[in-house]
N, C-alpha and C. Protein backbone atom coordinates (compact mmCIF):
# COMPACT_ATOMS: atom_id res chain seq x y z
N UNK A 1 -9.57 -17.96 27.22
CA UNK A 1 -8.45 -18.43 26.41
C UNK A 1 -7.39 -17.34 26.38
N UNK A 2 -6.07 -17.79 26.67
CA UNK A 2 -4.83 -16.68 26.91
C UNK A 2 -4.84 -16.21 24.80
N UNK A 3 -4.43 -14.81 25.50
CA UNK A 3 -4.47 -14.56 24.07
C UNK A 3 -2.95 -13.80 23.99
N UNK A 4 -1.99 -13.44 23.00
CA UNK A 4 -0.56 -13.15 23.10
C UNK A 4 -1.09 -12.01 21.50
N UNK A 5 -0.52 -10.92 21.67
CA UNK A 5 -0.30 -10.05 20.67
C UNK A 5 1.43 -10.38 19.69
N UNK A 6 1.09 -10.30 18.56
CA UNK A 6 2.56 -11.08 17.75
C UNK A 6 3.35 -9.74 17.10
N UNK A 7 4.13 -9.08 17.73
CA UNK A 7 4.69 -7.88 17.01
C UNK A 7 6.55 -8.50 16.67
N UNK A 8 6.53 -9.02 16.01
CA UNK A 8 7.94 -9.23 15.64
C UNK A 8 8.97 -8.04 15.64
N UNK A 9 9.97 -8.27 16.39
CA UNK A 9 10.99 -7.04 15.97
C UNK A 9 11.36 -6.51 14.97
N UNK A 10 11.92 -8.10 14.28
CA UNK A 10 12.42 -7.52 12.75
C UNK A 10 11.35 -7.32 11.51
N UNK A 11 10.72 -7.12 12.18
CA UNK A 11 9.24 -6.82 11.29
C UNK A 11 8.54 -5.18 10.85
N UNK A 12 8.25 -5.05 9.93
CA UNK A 12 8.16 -3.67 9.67
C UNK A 12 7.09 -2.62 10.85
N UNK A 13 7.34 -2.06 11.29
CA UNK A 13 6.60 -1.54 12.40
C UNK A 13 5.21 -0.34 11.56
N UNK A 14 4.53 -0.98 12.71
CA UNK A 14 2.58 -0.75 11.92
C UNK A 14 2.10 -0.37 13.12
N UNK A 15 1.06 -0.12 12.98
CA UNK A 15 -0.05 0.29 14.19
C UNK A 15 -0.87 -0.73 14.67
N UNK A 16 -0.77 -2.10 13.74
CA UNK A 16 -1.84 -2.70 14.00
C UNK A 16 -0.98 -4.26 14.55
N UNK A 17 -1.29 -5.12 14.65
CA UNK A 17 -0.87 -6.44 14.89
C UNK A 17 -0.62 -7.09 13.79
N UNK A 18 0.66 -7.78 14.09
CA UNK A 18 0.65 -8.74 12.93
C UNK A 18 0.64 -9.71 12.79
N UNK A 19 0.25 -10.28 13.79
CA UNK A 19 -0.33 -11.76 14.86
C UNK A 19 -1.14 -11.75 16.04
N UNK A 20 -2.02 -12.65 16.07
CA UNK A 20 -2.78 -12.73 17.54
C UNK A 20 -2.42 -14.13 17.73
N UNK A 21 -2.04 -15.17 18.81
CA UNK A 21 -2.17 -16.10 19.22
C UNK A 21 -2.91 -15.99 20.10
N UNK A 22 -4.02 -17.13 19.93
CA UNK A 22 -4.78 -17.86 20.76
C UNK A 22 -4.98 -19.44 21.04
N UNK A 23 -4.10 -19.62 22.20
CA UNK A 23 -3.77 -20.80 22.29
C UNK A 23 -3.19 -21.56 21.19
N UNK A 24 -3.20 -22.75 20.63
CA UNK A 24 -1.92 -22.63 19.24
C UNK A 24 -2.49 -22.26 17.89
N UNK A 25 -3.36 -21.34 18.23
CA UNK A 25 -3.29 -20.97 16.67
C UNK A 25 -3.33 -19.61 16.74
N UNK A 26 -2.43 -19.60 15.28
CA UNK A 26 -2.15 -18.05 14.89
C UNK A 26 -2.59 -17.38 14.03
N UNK A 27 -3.17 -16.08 13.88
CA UNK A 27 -3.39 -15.35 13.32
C UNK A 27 -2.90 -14.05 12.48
N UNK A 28 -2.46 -14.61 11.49
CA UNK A 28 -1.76 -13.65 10.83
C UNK A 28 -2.44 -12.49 9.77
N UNK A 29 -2.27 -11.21 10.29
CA UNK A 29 -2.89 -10.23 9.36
C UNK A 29 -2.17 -9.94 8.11
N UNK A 30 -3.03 -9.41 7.26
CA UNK A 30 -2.36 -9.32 5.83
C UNK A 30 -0.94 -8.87 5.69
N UNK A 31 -0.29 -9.52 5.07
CA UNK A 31 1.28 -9.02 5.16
C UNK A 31 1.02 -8.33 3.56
N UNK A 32 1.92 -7.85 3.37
CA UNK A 32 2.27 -7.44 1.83
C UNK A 32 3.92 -7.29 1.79
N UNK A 33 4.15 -6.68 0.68
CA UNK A 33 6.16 -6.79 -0.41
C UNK A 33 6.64 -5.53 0.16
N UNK A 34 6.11 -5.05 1.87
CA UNK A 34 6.78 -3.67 2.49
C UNK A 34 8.16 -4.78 2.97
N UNK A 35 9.28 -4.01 2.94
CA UNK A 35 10.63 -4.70 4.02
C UNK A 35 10.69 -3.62 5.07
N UNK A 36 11.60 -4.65 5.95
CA UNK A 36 11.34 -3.83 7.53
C UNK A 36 11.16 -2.18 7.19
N UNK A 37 12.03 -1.60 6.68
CA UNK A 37 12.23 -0.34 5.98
C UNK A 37 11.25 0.70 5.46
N UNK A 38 10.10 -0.40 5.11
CA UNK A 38 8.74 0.38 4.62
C UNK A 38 9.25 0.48 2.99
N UNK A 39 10.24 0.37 2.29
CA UNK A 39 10.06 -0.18 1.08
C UNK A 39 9.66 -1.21 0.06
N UNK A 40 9.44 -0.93 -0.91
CA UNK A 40 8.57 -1.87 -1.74
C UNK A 40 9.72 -3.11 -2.06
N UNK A 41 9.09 -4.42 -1.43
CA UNK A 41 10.26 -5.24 -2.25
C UNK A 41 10.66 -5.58 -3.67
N UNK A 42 9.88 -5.07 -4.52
CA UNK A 42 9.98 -4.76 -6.15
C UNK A 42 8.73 -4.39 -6.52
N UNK A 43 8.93 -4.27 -7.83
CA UNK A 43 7.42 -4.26 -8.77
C UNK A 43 6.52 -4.60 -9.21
N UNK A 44 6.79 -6.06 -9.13
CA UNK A 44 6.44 -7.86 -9.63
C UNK A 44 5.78 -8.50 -8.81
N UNK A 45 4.95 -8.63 -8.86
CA UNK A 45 3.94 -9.95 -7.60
C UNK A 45 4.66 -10.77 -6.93
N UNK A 46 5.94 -11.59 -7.71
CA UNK A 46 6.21 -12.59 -7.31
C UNK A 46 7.58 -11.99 -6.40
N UNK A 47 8.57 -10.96 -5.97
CA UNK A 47 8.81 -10.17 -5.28
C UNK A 47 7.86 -9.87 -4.23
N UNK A 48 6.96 -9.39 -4.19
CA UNK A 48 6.16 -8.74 -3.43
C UNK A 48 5.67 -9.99 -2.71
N UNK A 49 5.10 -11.16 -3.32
CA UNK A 49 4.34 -12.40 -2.50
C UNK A 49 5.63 -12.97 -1.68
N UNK A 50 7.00 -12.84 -1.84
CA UNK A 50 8.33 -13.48 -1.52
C UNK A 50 8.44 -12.99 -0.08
N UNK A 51 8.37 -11.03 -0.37
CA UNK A 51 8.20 -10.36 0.59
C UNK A 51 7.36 -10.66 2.16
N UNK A 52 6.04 -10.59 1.51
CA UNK A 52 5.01 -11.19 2.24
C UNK A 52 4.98 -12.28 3.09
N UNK A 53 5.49 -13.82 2.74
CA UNK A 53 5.41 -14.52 3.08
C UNK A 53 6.82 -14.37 4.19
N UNK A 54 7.88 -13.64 3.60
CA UNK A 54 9.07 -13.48 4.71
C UNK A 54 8.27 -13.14 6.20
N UNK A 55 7.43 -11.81 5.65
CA UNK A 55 6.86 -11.10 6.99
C UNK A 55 5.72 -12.17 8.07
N UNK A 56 5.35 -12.97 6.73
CA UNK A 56 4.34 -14.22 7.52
C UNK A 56 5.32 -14.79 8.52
N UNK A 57 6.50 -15.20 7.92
CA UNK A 57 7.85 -16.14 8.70
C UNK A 57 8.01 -15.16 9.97
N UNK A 58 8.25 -14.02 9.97
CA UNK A 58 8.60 -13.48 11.31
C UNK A 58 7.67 -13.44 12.08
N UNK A 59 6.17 -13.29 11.44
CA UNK A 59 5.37 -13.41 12.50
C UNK A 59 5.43 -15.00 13.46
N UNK A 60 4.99 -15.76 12.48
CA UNK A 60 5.02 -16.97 13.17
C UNK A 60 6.20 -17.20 14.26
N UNK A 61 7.53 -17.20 13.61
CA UNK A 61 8.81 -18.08 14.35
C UNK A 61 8.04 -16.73 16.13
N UNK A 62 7.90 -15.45 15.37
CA UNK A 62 7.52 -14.65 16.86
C UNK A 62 6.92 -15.45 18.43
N UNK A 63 5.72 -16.10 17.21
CA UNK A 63 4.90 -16.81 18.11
C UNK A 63 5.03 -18.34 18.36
N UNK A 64 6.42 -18.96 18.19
CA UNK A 64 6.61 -19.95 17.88
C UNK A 64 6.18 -21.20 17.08
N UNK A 65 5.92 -20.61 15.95
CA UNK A 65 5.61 -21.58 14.70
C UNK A 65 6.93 -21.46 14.06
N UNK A 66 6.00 -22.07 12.58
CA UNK A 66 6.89 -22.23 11.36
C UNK A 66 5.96 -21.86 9.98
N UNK A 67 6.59 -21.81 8.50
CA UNK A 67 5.46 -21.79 7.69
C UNK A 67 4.77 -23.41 7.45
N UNK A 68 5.40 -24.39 7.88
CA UNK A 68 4.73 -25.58 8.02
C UNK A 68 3.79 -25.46 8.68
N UNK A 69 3.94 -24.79 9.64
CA UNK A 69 2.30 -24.88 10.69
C UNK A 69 1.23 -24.20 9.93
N UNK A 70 1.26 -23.57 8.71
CA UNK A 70 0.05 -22.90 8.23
C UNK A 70 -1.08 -23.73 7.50
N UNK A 71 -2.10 -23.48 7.96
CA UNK A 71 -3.35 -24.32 7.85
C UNK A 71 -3.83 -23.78 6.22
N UNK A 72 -3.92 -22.55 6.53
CA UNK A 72 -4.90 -21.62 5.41
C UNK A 72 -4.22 -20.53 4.87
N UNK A 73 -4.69 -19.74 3.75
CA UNK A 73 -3.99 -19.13 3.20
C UNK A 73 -5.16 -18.25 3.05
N UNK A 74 -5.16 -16.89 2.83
CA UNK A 74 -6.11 -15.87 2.44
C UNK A 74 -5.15 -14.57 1.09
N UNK A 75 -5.82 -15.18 0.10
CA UNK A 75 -5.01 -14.32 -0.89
C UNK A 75 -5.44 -12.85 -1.64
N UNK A 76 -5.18 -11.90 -1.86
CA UNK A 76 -5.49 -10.77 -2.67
C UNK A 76 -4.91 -10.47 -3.53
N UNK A 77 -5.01 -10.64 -4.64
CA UNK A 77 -4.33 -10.27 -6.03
C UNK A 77 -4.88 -9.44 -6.42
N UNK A 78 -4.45 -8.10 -6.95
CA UNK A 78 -4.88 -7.01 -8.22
C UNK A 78 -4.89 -7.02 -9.23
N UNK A 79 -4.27 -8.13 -9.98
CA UNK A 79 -4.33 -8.44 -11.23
C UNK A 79 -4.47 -9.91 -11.29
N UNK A 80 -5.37 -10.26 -12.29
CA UNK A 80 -5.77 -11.84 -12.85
C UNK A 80 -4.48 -12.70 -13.05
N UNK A 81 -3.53 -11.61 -13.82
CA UNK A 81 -2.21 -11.71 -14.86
C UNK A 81 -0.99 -12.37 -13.77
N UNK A 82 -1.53 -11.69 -12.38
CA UNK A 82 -0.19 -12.07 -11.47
C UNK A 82 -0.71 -13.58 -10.71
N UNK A 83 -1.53 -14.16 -11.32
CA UNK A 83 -1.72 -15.52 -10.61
C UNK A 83 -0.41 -16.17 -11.05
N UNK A 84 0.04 -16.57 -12.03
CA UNK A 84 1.26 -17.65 -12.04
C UNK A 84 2.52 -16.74 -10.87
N UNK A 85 2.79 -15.26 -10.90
CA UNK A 85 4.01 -15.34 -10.57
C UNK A 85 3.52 -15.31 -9.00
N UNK A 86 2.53 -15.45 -8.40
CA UNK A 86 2.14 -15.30 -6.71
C UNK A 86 2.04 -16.67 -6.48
N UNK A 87 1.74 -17.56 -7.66
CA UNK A 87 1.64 -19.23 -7.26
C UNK A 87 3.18 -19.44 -7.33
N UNK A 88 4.12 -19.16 -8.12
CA UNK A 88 6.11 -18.98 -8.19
C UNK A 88 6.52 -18.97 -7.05
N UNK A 89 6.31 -17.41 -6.41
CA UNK A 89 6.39 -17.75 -5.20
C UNK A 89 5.55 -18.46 -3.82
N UNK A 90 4.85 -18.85 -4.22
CA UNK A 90 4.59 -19.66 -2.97
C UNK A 90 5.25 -20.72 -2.74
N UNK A 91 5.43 -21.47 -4.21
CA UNK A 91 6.02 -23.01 -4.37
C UNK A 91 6.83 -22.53 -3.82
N UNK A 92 8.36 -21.49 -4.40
CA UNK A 92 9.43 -21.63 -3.72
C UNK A 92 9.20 -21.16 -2.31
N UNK A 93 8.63 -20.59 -1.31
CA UNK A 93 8.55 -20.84 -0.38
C UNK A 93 7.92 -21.72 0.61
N UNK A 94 7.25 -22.35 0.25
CA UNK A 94 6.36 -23.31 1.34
C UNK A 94 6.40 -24.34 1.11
N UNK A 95 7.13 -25.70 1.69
CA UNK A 95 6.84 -27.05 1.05
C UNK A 95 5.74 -27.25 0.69
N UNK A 96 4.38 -27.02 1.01
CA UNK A 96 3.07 -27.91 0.92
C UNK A 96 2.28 -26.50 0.47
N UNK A 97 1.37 -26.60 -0.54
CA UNK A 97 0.14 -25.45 -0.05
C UNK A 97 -0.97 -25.76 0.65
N UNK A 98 -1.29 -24.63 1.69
CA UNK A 98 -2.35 -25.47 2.63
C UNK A 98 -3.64 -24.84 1.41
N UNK A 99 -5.07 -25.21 2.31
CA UNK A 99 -6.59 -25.11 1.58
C UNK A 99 -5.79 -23.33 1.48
N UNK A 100 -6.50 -22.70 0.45
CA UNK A 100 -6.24 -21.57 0.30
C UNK A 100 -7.65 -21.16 -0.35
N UNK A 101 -7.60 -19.23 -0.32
CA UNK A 101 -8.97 -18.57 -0.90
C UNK A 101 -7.84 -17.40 -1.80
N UNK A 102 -8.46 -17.53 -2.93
CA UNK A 102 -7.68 -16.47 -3.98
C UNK A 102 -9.21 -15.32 -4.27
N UNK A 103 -8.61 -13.92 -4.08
CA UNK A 103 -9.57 -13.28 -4.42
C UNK A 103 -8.60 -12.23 -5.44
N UNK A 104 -9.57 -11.47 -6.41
CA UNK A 104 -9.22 -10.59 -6.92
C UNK A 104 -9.81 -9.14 -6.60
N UNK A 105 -9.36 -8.20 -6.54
CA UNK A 105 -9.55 -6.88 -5.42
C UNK A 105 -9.54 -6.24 -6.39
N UNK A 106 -10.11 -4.73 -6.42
CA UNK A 106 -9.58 -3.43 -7.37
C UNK A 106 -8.51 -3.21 -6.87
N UNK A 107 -7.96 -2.99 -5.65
CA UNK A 107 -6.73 -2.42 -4.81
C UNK A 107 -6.72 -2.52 -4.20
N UNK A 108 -5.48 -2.59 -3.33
CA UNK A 108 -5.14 -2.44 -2.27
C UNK A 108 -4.64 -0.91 -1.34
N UNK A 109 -4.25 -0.66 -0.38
CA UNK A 109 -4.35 -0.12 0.27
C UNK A 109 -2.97 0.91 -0.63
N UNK A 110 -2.00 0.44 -0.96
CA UNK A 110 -1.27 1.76 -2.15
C UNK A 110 -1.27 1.15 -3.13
N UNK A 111 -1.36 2.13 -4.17
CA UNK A 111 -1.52 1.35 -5.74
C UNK A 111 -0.27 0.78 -6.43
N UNK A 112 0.94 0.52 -5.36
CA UNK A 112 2.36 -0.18 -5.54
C UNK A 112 2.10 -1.52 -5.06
N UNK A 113 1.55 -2.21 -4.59
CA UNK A 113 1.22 -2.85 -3.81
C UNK A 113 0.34 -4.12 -4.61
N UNK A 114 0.77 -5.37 -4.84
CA UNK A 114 0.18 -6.51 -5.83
C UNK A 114 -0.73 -7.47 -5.47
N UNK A 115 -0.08 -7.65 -4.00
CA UNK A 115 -0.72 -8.50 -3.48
C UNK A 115 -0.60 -8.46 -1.84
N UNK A 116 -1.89 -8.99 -1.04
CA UNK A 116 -1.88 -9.24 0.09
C UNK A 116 -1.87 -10.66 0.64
N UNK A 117 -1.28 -10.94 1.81
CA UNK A 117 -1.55 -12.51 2.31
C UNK A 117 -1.92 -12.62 3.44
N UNK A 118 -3.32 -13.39 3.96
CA UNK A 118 -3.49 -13.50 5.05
C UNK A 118 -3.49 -14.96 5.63
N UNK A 119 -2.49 -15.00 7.06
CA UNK A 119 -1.94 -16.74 7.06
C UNK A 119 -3.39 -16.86 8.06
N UNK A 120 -3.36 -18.17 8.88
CA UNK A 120 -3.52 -19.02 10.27
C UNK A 120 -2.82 -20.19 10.30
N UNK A 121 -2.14 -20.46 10.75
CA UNK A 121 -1.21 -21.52 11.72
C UNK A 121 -1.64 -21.84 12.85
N UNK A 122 -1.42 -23.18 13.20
CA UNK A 122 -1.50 -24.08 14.34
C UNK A 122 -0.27 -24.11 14.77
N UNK A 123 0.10 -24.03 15.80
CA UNK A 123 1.60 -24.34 16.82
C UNK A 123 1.32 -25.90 16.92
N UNK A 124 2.51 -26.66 16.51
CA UNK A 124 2.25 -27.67 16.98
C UNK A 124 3.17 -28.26 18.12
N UNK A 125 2.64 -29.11 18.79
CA UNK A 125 3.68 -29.66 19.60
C UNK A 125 5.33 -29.58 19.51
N UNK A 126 6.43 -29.59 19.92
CA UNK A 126 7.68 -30.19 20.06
C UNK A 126 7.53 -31.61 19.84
N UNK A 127 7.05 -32.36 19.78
CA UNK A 127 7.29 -33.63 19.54
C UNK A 127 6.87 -33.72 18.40
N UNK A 128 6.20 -32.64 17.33
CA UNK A 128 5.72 -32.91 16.18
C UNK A 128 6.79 -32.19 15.45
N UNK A 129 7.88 -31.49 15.55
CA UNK A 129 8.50 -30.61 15.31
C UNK A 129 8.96 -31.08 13.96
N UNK A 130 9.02 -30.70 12.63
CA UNK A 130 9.15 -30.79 11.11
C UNK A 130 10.53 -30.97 11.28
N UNK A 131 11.33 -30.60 12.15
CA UNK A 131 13.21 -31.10 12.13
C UNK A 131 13.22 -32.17 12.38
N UNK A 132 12.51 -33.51 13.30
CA UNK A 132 12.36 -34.70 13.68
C UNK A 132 12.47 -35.33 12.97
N UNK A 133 11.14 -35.18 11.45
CA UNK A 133 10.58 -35.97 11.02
C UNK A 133 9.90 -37.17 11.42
N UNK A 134 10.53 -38.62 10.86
CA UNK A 134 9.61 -39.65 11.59
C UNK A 134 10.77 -40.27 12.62
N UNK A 135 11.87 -39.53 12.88
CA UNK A 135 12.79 -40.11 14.21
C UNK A 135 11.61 -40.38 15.26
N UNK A 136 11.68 -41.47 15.99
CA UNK A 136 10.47 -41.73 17.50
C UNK A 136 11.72 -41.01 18.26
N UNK A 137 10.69 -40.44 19.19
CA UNK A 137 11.26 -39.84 20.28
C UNK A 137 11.81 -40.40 21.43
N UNK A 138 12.48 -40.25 22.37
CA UNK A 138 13.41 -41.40 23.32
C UNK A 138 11.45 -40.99 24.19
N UNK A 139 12.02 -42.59 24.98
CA UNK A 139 11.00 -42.40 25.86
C UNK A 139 11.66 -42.18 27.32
């Protein structure tokens, strides 16, 4: 199975991957509220999950998705307290929530740091493309 490494440009530069595609599905490693810059996108979970999910967006569009294509969600919260504002932002970013896993962690990797997100996405066809909708396609 062809496999594609996902390093987005405008994406904060790491050592590690921040996507694997394999065939249409994607693998997205934990993003967190860093901007390209390596700064914190605020103080607040719901900043930081806003953050996150941006960096999910560059991975994907990288590998030609969308956040519609996300199947699953893998969550890390450090505090109990930041469940409403990490569920805030999700609504405002994602039309749908896919099946998701919420865990609570002692920490994360810096103690600025609220929350982690880990995606998978399916690529779907061009003919399934979420700009279409239910237009039929010319034959």
């Amino acid at each position: 199975m062809e496999r594609e490494a996902i390093r987005p440009a405008e994406a904060r530069p790491t050592p590690y991957l921040h996507a694997l595609r394999t065939g249409d599905i994607i693998w997205v490693a934990g993003e967190v509220g860093l901007k390209q810059d390596g700064t914190l996108a605020g103080p607040d979970v719901e900043s930081q999950a806003r953050q996150a999910f941006e960096n999910i967006r560059l991975a994907l569009a990288e590998a030609g998705a969308t956040l519609d294509d996300i199947v699953h969600l893998r969550n890390y919260l450090v505090n109990r307290a930041d469940i409403p504002g990490y569920q805030a932002a999700r609504r405002a970013v994602l039309n749908q929530v896919p099946p998701s896993t919420l865990l609570l962690v002692a920490g994360l990797v810096s103690e600025d740091l609220l929350v982690e997100i880990e995606a998978v996405a399916v690529r779907r066809p061009k003919s399934e493309s979420p700009f279409l909708g239910d237009m039929p396609l010319p034959e």
